[in-house]
N, C-alpha and C. Protein backbone atom coordinates (compact mmCIF):
# COMPACT_ATOMS: atom_id res chain seq x y z
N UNK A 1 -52.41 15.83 28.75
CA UNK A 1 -53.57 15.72 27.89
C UNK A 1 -54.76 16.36 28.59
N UNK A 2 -55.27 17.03 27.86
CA UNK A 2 -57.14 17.57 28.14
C UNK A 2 -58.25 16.58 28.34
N UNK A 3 -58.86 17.02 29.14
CA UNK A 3 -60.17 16.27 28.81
C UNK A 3 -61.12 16.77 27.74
N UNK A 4 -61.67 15.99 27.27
CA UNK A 4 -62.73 16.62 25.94
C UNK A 4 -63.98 16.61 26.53
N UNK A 5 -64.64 16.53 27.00
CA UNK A 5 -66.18 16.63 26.92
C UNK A 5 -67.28 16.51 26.15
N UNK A 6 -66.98 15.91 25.05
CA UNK A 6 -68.24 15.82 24.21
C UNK A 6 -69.70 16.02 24.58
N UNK A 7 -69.93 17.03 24.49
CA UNK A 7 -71.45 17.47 24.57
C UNK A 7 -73.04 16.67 23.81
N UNK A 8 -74.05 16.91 24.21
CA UNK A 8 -75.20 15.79 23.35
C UNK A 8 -75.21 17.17 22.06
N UNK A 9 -75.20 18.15 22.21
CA UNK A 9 -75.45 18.76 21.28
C UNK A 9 -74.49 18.60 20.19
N UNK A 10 -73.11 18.49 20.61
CA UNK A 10 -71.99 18.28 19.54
C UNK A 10 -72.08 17.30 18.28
N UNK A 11 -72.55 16.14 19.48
CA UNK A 11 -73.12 14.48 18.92
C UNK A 11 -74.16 14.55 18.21
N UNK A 12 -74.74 15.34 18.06
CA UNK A 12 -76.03 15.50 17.42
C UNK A 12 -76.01 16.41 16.22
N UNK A 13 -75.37 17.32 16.43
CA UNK A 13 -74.79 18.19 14.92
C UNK A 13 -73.96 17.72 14.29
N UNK A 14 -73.16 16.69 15.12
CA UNK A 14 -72.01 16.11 13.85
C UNK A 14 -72.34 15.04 13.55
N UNK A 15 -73.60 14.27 13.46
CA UNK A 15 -73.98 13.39 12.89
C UNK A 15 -74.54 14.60 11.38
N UNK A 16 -75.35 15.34 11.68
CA UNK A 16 -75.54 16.27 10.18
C UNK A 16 -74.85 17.04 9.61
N UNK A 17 -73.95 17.59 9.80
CA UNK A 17 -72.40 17.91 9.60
C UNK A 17 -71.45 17.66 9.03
N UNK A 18 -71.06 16.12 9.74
CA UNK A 18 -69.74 15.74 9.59
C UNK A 18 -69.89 14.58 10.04
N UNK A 19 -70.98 13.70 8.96
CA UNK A 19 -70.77 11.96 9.47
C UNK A 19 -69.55 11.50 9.37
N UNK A 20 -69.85 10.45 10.00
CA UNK A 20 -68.67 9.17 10.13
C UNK A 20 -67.84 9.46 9.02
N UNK A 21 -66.97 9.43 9.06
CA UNK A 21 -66.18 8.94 7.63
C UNK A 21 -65.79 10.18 6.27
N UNK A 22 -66.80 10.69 6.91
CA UNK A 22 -66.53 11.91 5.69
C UNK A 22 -65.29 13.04 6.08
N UNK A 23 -65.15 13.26 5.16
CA UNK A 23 -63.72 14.56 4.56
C UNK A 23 -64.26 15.78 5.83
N UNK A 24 -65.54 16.03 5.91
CA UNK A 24 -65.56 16.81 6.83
C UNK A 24 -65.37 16.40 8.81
N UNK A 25 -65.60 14.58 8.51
CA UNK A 25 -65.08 14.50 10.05
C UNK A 25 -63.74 14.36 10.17
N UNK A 26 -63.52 14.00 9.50
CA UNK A 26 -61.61 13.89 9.78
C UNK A 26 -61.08 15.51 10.09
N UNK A 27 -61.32 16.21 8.98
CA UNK A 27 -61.50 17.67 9.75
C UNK A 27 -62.00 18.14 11.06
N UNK A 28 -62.80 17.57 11.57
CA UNK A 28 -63.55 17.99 12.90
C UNK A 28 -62.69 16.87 13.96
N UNK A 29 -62.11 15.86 13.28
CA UNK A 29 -61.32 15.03 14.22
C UNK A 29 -59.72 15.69 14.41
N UNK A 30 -59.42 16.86 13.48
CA UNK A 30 -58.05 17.07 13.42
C UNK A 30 -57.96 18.01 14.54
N UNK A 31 -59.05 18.88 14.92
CA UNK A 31 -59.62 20.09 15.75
C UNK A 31 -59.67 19.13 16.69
N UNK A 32 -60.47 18.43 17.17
CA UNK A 32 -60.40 17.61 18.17
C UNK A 32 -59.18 17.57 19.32
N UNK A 33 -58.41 17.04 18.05
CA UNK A 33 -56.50 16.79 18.51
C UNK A 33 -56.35 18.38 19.09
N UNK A 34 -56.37 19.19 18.02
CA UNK A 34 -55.56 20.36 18.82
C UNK A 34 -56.32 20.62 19.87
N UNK A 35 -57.44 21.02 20.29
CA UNK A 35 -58.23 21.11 21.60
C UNK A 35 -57.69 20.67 22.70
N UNK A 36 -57.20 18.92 22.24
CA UNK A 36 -57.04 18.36 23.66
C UNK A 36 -55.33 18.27 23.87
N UNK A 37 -54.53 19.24 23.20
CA UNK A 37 -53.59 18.92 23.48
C UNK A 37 -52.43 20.20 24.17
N UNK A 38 -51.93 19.51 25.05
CA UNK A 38 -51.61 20.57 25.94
C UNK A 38 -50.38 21.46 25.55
N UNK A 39 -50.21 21.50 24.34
CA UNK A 39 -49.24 22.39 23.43
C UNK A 39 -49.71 23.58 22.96
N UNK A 40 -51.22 23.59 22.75
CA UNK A 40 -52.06 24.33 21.90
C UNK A 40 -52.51 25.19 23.50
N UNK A 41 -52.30 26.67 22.79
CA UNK A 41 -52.77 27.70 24.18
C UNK A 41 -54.52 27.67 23.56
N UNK A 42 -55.66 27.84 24.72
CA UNK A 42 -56.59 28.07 24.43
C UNK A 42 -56.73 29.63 24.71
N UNK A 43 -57.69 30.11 23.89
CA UNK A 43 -58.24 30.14 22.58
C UNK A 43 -56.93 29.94 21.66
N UNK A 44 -57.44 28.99 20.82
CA UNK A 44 -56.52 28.93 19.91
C UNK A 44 -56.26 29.91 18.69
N UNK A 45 -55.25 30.24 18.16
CA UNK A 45 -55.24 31.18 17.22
C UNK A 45 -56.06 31.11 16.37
N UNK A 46 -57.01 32.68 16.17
CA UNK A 46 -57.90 32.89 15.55
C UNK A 46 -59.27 32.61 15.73
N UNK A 47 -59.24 31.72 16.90
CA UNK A 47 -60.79 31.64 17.32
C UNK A 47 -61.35 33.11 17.63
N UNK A 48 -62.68 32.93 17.75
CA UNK A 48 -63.60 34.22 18.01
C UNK A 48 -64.78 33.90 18.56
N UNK A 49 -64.76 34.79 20.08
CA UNK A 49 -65.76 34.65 21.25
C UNK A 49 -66.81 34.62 20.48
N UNK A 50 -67.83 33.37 20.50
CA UNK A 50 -69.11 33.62 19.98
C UNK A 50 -70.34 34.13 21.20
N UNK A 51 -70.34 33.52 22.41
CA UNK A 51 -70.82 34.19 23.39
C UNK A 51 -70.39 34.12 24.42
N UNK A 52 -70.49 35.50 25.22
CA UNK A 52 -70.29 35.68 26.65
C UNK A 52 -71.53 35.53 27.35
N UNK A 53 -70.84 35.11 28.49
CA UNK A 53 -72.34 35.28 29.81
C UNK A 53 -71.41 35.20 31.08
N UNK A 54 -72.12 35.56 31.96
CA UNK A 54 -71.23 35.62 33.46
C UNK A 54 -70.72 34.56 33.93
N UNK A 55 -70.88 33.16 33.12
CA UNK A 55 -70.72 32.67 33.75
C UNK A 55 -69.11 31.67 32.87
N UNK A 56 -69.63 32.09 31.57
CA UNK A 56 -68.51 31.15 30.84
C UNK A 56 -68.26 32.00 29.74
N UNK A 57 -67.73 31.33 28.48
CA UNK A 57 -67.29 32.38 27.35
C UNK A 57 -66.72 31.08 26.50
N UNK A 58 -67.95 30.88 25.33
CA UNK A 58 -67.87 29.84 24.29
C UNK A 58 -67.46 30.41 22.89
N UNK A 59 -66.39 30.03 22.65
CA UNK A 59 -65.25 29.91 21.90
C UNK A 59 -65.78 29.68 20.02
N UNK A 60 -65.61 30.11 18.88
CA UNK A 60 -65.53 29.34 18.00
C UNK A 60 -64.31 29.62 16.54
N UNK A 61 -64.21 28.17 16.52
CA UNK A 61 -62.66 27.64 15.60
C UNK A 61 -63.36 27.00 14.56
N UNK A 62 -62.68 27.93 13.29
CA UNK A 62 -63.06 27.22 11.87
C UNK A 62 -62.22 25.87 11.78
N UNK A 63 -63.01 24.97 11.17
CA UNK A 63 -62.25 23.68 10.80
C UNK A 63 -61.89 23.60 9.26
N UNK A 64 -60.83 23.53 9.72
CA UNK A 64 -60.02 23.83 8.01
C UNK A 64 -60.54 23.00 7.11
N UNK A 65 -60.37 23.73 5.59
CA UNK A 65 -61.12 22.99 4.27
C UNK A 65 -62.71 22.75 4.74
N UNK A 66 -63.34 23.42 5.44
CA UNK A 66 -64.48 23.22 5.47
C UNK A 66 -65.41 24.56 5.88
N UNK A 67 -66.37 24.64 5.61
CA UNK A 67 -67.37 26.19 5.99
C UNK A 67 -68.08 26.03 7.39
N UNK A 68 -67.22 25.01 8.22
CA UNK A 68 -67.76 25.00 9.80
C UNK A 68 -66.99 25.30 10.83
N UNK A 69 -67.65 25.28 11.85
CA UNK A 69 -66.72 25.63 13.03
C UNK A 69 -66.78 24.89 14.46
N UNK A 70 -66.56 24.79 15.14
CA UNK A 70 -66.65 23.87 16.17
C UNK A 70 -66.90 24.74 17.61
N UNK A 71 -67.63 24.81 18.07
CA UNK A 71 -67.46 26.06 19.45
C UNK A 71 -67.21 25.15 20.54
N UNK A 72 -66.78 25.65 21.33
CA UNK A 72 -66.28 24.92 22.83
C UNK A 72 -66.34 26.05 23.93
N UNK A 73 -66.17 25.87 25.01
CA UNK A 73 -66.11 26.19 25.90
C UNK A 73 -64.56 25.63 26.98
N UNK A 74 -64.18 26.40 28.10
CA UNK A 74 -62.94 25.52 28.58
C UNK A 74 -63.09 26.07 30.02
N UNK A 75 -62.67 25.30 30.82
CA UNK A 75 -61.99 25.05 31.95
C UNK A 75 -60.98 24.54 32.45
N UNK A 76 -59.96 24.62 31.98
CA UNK A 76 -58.86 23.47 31.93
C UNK A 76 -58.78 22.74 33.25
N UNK A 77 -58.62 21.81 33.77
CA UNK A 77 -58.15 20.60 31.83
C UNK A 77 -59.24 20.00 31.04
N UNK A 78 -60.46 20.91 31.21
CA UNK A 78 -61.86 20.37 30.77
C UNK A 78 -62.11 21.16 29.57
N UNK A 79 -62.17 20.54 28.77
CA UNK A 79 -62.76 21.43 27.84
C UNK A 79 -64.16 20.68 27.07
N UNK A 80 -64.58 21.60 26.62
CA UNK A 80 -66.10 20.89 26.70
C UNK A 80 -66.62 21.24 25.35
N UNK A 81 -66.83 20.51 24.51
CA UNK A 81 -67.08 20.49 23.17
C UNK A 81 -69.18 20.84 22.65
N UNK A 82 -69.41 21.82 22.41
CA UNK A 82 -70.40 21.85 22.44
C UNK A 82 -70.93 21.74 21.19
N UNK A 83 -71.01 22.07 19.90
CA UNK A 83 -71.38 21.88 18.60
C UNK A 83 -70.54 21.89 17.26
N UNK A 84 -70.74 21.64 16.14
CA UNK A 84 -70.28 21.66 15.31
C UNK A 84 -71.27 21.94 13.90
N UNK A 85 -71.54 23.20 13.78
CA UNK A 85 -71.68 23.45 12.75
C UNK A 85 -71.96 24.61 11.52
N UNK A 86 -72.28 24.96 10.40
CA UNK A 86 -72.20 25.79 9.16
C UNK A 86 -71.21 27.36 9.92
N UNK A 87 -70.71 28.08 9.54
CA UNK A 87 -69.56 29.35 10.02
C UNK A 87 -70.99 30.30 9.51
N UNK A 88 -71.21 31.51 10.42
CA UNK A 88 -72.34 32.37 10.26
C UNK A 88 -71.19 33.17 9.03
């Protein structure tokens, strides 16, 4: 298993996003799963580098049935969840 990292920024967009309970968190909870699970190669299929910098390279994955995306960042076995929200 991965570690997740939940970020303050993540926590903070997915309260406007993808509250509690809604059709869109269970979606953002299904992403969750694949993130932290050590079956799933990172980047996962079809993600797309949203930014580089020298120092890291943050990731973003559409969350199915929904017009968002979730970006992360990784270090394995860390992966670090940074926001969740609207697909540009």
């Amino acid at each position: 298993m991965r570690i997740l990292e939940l970020k303050e920024g993540f926590v903070r967009t997915r309260r406007v996003h993808a509250p509690h309970s809604s059709l869109a968190d269970k979606a953002v909870r299904g992403v969750l799963i694949q993130l932290a699970s050590e079956r799933s190669t990172l980047p996962l299929p079809g993600d797309e580098e949203a930014l580089r910098t020298p120092c890291t390279v943050i990731w973003a994955h559409k969350v199915p049935g929904t017009n968002l995306v979730v970006t992360y960042a990784f270090e394995l076995p860390t992966v670090e969840i940074l926001t969740v929200r609207p697909a540009w």
